[in-house]
PDB file of N, CA and C in Angstrom:
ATOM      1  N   UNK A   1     -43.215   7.809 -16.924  1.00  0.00           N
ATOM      2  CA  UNK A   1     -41.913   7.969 -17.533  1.00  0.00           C
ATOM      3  C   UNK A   1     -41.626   6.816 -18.495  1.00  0.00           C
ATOM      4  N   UNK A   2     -41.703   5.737 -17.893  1.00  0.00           N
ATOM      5  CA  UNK A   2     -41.127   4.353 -18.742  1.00  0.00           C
ATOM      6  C   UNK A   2     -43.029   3.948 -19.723  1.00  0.00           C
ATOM      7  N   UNK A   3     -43.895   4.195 -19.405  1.00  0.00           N
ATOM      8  CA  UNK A   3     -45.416   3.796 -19.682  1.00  0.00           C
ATOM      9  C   UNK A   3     -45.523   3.859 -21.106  1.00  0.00           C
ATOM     10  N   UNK A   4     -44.721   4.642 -21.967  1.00  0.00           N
ATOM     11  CA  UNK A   4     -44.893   4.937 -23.279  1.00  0.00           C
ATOM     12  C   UNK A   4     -44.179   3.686 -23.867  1.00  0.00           C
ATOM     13  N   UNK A   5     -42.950   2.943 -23.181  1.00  0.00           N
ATOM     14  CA  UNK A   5     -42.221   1.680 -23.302  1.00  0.00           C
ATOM     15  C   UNK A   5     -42.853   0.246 -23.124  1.00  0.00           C
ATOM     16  N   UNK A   6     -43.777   0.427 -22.774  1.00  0.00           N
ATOM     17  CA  UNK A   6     -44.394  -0.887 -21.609  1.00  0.00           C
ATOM     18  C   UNK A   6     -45.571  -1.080 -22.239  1.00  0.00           C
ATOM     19  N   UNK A   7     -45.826  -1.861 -23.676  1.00  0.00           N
ATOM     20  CA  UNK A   7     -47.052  -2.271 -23.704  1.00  0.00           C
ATOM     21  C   UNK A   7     -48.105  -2.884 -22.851  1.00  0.00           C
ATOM     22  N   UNK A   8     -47.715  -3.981 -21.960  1.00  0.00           N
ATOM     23  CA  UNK A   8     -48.585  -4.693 -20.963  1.00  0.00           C
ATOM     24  C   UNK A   8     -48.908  -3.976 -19.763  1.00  0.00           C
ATOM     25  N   UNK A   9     -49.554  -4.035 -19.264  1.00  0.00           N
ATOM     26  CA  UNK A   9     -49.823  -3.525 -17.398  1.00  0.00           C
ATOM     27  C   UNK A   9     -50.005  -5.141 -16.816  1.00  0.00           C
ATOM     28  N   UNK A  10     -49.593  -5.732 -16.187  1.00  0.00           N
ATOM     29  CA  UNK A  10     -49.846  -6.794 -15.090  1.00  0.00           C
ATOM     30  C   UNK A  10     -51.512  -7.349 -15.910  1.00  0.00           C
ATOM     31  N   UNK A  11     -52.512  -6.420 -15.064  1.00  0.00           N
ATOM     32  CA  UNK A  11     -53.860  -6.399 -15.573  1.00  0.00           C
ATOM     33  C   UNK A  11     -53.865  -7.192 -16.847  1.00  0.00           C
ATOM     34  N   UNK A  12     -53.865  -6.709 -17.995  1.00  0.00           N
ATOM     35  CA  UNK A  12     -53.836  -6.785 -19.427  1.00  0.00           C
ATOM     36  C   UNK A  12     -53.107  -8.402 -19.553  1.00  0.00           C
ATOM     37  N   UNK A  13     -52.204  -8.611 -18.541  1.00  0.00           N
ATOM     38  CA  UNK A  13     -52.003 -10.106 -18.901  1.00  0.00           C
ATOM     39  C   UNK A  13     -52.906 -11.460 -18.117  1.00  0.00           C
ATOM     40  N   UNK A  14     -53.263 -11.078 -17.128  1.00  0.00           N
ATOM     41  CA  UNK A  14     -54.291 -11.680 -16.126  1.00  0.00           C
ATOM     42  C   UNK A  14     -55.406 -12.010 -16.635  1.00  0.00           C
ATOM     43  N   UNK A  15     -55.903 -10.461 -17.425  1.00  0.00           N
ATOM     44  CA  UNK A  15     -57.442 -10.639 -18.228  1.00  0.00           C
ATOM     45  C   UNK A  15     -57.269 -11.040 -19.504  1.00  0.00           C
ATOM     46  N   UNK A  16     -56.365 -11.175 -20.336  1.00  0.00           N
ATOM     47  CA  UNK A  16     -55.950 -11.856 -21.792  1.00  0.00           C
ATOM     48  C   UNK A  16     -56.844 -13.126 -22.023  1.00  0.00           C
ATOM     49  N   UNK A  17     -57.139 -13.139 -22.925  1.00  0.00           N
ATOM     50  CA  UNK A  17     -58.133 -14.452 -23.160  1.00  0.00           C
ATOM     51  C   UNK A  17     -58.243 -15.000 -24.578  1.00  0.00           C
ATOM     52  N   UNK A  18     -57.764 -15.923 -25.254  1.00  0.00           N
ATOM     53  CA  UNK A  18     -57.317 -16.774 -26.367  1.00  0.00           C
ATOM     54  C   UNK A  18     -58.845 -17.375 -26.597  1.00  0.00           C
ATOM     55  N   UNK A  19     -58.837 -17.272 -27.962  1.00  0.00           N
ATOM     56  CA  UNK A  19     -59.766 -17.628 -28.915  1.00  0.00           C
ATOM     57  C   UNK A  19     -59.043 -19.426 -28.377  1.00  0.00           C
ATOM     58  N   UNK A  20     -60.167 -20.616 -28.488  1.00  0.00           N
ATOM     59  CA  UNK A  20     -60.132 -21.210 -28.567  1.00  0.00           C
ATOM     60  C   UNK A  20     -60.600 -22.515 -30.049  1.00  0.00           C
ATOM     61  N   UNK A  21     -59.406 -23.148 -30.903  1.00  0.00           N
ATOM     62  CA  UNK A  21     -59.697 -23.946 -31.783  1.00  0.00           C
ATOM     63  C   UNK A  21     -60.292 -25.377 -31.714  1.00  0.00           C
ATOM     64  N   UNK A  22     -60.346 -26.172 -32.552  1.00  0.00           N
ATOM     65  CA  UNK A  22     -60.428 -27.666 -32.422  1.00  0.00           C
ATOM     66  C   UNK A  22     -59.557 -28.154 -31.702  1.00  0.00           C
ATOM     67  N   UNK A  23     -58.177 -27.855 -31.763  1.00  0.00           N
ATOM     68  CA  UNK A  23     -56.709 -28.484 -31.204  1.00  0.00           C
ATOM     69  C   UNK A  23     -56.439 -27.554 -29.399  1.00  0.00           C
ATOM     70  N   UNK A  24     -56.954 -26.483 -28.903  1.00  0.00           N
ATOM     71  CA  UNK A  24     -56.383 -25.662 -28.763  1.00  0.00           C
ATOM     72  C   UNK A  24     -56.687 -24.235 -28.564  1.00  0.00           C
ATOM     73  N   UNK A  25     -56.029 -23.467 -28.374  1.00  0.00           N
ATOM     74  CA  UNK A  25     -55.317 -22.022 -28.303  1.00  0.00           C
ATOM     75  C   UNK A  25     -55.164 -21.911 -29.742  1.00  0.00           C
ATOM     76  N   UNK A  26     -55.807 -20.882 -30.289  1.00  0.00           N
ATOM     77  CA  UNK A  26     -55.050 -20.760 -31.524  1.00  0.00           C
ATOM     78  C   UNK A  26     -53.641 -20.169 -31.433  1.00  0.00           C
ATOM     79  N   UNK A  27     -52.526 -20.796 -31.937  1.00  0.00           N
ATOM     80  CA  UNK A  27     -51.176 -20.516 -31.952  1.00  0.00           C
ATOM     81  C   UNK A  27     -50.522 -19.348 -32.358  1.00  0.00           C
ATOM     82  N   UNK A  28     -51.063 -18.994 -33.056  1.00  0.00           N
ATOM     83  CA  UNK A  28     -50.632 -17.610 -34.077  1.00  0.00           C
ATOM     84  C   UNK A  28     -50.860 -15.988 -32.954  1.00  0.00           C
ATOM     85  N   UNK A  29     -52.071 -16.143 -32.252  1.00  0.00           N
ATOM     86  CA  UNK A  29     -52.512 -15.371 -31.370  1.00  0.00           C
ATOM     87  C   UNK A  29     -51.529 -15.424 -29.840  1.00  0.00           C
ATOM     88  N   UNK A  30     -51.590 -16.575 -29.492  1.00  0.00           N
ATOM     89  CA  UNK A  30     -50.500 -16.792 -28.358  1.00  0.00           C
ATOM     90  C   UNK A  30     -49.263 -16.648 -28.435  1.00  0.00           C
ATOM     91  N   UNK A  31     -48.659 -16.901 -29.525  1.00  0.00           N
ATOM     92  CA  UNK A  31     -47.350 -16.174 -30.243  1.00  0.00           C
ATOM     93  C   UNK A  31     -47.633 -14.454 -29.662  1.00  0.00           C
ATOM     94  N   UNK A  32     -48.432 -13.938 -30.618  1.00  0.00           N
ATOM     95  CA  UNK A  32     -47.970 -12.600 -30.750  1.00  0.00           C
ATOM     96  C   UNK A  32     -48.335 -11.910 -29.538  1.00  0.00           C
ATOM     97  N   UNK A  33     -48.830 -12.775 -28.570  1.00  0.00           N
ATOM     98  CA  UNK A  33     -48.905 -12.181 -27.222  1.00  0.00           C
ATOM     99  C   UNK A  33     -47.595 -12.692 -26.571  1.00  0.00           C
ATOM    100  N   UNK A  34     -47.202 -13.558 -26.815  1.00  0.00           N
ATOM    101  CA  UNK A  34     -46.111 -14.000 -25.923  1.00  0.00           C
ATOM    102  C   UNK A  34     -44.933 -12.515 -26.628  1.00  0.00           C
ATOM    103  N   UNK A  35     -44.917 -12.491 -27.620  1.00  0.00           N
ATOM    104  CA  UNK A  35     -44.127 -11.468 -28.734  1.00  0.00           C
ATOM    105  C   UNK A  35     -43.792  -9.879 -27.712  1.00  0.00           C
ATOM    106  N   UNK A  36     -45.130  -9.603 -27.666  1.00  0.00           N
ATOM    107  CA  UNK A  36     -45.242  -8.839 -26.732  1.00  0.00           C
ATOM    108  C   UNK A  36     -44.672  -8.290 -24.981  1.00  0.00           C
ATOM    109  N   UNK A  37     -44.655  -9.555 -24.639  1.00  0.00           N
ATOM    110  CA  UNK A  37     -44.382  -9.795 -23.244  1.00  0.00           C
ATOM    111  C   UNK A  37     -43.179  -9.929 -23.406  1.00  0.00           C
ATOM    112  N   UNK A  38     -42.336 -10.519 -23.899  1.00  0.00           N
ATOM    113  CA  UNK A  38     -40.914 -10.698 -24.133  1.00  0.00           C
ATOM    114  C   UNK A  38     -40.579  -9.347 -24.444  1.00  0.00           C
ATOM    115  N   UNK A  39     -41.055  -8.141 -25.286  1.00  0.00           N
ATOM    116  CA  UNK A  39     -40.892  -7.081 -25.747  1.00  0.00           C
ATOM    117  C   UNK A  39     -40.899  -6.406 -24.763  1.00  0.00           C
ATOM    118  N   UNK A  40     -41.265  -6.298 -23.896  1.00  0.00           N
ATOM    119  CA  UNK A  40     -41.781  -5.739 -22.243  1.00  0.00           C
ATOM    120  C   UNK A  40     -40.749  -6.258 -21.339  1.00  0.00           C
ATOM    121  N   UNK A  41     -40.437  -7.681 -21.374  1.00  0.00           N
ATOM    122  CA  UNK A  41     -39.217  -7.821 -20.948  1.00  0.00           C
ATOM    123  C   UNK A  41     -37.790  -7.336 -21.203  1.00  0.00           C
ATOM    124  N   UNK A  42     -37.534  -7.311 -22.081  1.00  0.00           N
ATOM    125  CA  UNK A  42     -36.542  -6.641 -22.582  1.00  0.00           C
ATOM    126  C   UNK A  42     -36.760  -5.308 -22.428  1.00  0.00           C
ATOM    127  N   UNK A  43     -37.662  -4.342 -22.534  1.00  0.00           N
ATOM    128  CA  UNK A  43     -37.819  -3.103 -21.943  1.00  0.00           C
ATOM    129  C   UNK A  43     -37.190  -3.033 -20.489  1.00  0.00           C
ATOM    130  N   UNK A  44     -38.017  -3.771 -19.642  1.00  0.00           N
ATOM    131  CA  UNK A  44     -37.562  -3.373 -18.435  1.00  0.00           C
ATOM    132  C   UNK A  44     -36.303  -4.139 -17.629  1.00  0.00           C
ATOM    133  N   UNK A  45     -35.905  -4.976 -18.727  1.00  0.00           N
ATOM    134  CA  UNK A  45     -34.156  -5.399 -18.354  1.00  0.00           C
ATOM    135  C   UNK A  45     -33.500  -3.675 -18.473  1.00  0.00           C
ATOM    136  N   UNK A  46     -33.896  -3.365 -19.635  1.00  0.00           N
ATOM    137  CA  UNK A  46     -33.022  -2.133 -20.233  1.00  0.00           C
ATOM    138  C   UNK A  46     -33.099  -1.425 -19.212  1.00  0.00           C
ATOM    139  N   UNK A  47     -34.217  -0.707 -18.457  1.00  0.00           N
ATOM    140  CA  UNK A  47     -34.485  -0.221 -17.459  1.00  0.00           C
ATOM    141  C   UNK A  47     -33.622  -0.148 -16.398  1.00  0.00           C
ATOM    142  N   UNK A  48     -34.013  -1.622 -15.928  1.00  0.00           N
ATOM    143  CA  UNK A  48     -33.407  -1.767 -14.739  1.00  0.00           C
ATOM    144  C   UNK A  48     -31.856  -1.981 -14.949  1.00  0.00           C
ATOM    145  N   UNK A  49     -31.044  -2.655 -16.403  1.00  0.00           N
ATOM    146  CA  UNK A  49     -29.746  -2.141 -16.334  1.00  0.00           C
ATOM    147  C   UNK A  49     -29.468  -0.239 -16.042  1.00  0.00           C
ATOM    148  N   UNK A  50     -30.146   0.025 -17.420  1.00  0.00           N
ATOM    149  CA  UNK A  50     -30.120   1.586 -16.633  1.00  0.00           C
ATOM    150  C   UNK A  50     -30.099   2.267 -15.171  1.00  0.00           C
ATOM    151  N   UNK A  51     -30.746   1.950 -15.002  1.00  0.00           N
ATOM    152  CA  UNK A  51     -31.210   2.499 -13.144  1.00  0.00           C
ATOM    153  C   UNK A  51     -29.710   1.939 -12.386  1.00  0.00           C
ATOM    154  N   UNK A  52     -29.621   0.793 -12.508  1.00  0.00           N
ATOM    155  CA  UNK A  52     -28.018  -0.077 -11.955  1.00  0.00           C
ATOM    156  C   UNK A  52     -27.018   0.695 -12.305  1.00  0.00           C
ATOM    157  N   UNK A  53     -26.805   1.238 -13.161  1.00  0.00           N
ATOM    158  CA  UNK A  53     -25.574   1.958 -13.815  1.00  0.00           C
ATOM    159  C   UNK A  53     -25.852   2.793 -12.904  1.00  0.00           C
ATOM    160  N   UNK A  54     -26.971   4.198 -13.364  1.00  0.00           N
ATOM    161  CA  UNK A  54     -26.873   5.691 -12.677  1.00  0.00           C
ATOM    162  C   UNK A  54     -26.732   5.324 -11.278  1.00  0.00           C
ATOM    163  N   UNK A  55     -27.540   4.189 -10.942  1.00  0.00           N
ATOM    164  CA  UNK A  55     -27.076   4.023  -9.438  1.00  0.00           C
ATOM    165  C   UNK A  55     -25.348   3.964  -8.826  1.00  0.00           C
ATOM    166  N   UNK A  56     -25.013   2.936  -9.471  1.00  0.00           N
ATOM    167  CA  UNK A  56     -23.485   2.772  -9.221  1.00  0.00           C
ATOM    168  C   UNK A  56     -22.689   4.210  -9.334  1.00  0.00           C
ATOM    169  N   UNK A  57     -23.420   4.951 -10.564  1.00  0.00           N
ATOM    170  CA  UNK A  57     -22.528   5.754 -10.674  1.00  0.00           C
ATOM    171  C   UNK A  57     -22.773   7.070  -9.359  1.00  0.00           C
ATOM    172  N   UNK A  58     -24.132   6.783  -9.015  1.00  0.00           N
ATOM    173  CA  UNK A  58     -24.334   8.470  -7.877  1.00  0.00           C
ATOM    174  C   UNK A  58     -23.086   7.690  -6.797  1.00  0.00           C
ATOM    175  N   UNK A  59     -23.389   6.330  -6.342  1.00  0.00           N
ATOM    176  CA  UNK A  59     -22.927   6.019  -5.584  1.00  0.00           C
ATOM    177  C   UNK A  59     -21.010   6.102  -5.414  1.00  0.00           C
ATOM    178  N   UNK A  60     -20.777   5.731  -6.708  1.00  0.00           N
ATOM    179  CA  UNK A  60     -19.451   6.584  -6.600  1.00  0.00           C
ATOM    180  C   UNK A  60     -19.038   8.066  -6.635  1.00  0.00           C
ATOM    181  N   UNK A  61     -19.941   8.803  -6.681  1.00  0.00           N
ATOM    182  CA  UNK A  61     -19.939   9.925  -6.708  1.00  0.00           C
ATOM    183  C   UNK A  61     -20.101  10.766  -5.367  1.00  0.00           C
ATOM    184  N   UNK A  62     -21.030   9.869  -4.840  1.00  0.00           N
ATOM    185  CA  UNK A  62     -21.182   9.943  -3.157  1.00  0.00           C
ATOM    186  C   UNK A  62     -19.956  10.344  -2.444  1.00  0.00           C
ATOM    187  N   UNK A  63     -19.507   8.740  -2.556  1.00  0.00           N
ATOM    188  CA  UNK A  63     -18.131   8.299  -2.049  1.00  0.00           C
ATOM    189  C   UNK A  63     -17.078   9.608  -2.494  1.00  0.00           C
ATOM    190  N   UNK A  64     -16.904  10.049  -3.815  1.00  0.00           N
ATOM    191  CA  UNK A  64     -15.723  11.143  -3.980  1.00  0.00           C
ATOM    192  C   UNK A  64     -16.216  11.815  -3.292  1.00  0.00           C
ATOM    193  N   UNK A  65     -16.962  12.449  -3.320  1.00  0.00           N
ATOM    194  CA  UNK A  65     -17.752  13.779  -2.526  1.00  0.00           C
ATOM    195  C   UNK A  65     -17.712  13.598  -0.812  1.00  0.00           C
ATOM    196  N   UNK A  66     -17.699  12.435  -0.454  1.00  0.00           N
ATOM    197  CA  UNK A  66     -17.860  12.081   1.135  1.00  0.00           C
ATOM    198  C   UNK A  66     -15.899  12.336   1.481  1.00  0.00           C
ATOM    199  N   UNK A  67     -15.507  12.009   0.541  1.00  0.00           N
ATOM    200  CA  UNK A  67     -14.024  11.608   0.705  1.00  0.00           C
ATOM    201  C   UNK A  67     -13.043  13.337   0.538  1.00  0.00           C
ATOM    202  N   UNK A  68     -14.199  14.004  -0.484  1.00  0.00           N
ATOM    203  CA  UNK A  68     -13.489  15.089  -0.529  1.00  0.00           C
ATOM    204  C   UNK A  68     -13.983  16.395   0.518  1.00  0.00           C
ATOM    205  N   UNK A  69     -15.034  15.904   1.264  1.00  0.00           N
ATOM    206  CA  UNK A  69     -15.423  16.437   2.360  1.00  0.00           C
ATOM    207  C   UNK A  69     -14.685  16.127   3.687  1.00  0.00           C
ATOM    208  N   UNK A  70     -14.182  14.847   3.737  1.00  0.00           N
ATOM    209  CA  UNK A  70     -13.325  14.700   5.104  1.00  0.00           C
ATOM    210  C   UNK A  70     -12.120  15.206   4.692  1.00  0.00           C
ATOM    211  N   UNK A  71     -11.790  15.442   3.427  1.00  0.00           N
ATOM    212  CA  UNK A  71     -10.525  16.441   3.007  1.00  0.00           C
ATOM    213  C   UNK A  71     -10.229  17.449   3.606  1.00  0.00           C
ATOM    214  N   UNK A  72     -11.553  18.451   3.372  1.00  0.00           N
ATOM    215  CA  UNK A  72     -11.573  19.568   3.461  1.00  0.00           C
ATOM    216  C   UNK A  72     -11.657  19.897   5.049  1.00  0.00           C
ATOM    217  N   UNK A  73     -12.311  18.929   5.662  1.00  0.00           N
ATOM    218  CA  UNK A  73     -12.470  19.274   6.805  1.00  0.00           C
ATOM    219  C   UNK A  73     -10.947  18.854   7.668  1.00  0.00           C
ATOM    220  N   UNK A  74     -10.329  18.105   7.536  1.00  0.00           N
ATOM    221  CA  UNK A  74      -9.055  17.755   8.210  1.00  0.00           C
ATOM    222  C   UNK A  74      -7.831  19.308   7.744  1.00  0.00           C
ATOM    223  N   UNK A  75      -8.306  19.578   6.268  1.00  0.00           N
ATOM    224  CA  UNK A  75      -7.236  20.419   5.847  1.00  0.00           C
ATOM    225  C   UNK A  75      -7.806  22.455   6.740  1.00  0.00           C
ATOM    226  N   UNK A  76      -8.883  22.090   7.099  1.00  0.00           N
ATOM    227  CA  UNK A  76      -9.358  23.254   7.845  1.00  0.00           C
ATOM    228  C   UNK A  76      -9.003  23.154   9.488  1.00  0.00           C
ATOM    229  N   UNK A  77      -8.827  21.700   9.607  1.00  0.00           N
ATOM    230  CA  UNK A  77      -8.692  21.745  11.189  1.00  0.00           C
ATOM    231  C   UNK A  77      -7.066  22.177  11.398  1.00  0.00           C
ATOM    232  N   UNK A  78      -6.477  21.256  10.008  1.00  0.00           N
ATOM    233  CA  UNK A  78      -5.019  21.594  10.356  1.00  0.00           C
ATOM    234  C   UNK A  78      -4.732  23.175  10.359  1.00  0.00           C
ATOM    235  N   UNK A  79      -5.531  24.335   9.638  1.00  0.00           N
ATOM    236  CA  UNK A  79      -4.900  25.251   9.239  1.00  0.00           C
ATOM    237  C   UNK A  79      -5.644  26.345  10.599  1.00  0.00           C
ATOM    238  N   UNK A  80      -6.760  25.728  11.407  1.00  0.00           N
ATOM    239  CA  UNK A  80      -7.148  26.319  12.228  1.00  0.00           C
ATOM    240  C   UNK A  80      -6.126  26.340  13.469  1.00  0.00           C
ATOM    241  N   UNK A  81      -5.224  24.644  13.591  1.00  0.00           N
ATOM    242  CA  UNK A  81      -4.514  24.785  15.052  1.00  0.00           C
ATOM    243  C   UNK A  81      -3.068  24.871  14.518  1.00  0.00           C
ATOM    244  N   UNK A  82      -2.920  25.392  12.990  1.00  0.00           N
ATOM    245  CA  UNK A  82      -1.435  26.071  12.871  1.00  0.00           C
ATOM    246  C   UNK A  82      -1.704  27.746  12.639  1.00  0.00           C
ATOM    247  N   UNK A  83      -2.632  28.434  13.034  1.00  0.00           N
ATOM    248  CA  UNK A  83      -2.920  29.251  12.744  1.00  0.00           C
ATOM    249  C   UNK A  83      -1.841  30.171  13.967  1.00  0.00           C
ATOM    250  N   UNK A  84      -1.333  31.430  13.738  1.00  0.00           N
ATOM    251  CA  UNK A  84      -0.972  32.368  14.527  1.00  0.00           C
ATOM    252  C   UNK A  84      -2.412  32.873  15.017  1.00  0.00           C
ATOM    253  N   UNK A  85      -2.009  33.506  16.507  1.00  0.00           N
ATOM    254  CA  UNK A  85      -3.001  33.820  17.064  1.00  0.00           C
ATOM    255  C   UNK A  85      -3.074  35.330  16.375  1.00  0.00           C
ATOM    256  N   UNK A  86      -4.800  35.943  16.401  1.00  0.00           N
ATOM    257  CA  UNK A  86      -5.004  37.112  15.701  1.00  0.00           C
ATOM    258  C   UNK A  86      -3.977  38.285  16.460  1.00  0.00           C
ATOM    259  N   UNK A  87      -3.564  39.445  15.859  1.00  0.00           N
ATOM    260  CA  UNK A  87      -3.208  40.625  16.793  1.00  0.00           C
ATOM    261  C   UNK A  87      -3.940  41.484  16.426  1.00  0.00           C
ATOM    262  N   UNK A  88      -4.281  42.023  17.491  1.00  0.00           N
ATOM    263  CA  UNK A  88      -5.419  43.006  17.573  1.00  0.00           C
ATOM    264  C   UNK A  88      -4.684  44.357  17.246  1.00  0.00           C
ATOM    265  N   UNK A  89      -5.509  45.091  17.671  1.00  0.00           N
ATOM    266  CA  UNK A  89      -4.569  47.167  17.026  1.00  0.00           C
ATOM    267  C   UNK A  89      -4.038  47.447  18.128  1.00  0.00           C
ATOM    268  N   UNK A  90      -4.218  46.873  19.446  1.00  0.00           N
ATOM    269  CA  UNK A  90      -3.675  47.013  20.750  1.00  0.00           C
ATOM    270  C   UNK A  90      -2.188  46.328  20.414  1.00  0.00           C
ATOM    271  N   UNK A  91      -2.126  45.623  19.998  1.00  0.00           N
ATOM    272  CA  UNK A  91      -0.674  44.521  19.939  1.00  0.00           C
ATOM    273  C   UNK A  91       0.239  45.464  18.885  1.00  0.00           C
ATOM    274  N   UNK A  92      -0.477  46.110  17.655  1.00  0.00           N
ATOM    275  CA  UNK A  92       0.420  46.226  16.678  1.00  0.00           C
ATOM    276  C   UNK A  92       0.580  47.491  17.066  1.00  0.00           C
ATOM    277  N   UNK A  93       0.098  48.731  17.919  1.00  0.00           N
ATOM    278  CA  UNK A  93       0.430  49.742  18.452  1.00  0.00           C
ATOM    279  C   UNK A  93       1.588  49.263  19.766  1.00  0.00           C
ATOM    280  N   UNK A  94       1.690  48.344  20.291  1.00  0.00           N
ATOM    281  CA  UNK A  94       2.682  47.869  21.241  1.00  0.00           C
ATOM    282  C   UNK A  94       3.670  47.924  20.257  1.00  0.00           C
ATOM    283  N   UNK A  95       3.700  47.070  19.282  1.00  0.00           N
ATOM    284  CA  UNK A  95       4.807  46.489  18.534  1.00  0.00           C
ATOM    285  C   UNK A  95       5.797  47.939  17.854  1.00  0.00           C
ATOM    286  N   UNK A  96       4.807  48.875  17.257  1.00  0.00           N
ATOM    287  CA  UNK A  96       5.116  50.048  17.044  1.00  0.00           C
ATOM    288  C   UNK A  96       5.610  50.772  17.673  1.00  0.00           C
ATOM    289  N   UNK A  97       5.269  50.589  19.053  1.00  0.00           N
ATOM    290  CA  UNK A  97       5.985  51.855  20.222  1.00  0.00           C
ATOM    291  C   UNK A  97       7.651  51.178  20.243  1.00  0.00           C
ATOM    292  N   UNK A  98       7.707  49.937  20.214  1.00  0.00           N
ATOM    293  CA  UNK A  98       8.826  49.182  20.795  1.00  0.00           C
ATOM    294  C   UNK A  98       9.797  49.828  19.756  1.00  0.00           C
ATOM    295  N   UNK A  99       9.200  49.445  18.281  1.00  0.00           N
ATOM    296  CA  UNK A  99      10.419  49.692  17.488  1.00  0.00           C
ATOM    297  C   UNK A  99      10.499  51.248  17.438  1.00  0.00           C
ATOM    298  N   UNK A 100       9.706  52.131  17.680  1.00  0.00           N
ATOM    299  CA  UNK A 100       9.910  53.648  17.609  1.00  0.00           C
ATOM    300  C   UNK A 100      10.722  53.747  18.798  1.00  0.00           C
ATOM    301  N   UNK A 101      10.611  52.899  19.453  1.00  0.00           N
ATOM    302  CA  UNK A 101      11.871  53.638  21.156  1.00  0.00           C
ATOM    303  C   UNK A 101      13.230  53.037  20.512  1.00  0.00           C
ATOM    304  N   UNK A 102      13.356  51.689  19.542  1.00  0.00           N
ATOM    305  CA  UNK A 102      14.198  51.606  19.555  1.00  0.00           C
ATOM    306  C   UNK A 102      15.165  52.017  18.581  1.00  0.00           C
ATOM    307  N   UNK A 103      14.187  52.607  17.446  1.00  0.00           N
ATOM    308  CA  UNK A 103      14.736  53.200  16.476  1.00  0.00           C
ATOM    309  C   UNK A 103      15.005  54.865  17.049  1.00  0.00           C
ATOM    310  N   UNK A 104      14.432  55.340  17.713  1.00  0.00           N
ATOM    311  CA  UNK A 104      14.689  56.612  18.026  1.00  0.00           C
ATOM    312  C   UNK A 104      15.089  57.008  19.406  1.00  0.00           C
ATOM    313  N   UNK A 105      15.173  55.651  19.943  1.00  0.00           N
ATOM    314  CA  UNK A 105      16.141  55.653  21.071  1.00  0.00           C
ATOM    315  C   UNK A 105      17.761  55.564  20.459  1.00  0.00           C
ATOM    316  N   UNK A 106      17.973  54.686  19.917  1.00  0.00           N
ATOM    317  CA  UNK A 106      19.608  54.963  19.221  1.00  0.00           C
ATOM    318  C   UNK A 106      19.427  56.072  18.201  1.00  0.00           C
ATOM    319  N   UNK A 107      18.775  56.960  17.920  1.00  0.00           N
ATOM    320  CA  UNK A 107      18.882  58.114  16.852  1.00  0.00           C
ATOM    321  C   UNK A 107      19.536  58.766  18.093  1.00  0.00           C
ATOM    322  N   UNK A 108      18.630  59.194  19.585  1.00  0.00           N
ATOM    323  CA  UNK A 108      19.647  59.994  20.368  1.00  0.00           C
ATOM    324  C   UNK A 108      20.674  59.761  21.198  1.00  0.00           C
ATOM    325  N   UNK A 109      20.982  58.514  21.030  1.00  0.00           N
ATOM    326  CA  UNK A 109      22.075  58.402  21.615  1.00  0.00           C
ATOM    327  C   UNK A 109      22.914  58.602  20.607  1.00  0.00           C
ATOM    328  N   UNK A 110      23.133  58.441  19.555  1.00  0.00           N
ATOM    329  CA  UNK A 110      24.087  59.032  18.163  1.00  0.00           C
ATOM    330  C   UNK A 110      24.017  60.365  18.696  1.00  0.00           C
ATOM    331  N   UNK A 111      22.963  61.234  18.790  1.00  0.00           N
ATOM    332  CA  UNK A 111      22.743  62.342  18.764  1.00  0.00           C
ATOM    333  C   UNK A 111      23.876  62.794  20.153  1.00  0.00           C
ATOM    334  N   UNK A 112      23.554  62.609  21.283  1.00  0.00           N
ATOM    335  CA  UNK A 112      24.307  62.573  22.358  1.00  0.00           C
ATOM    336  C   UNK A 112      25.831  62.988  22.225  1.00  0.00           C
ATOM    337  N   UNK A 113      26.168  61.176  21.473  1.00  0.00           N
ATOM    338  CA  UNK A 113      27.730  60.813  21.016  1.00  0.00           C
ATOM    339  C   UNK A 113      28.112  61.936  20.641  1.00  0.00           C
ATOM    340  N   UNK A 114      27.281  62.102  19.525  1.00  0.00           N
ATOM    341  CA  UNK A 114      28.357  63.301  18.069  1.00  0.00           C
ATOM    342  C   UNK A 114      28.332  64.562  19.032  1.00  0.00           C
ATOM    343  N   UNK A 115      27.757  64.945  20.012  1.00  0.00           N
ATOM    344  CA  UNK A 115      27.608  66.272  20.899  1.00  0.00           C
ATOM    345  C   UNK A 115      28.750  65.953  21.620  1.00  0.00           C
ATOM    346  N   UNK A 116      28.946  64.995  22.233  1.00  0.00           N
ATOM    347  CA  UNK A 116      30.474  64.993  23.419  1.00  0.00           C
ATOM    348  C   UNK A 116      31.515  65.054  22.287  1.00  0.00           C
TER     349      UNK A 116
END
């Protein structure tokens, strides 16, 4: 992923090997290797700022998501123990008989009345 960014491998700096002058290292060569490595550094600062960010950011994202899960779950418990209990077809045929006796229980007693 990052390999196309990263001129050096570890290796490549271990086995590096400088022409040697009268004085020295020739300078010009050790420069543009050092050039390099610094270039690589700064790559993988960028990197690893990158990675730090998306990190921070899943991690707050976690957190909403963890937070909006104990939401949901408190707002399900509440609505489970305010819940009316179910009525079955047994209950709402009760409920039906009651008001048919009582609606057509006073129809005949009107009925009755208006006869006396």
């Amino acid at each position: 992923m990052y390999q196309n960014k990263i001129s050096l491998m570890p290796q490549d700096i271990l086995k590096k090997e400088f022409k040697i002058d009268t004085r020295g290292y020739r300078l010009k060569e050790v420069d543009q290797f050092l050039d390099i490595i610094i270039g690589d550094y700064e790559q993988f600062l960028n990197i690893i700022n990158g990675l730090e960010k998306e990190k921070a950011d899943l991690l707050a994202e976690i957190m909403s998501l963890k937070q909006e899960l104990r939401n949901s779950q408190l707002s399900a418990e509440v609505a489970r123990s305010s819940e009316v209990p179910e009525m079955t077809n047994v209950d709402i045929i009760r409920r039906v008989s009651q008001l048919e006796k009582t609606v057509y229980g006073n129809k005949s007693e009107l009925e009755n009345k208006d006869e006396e």
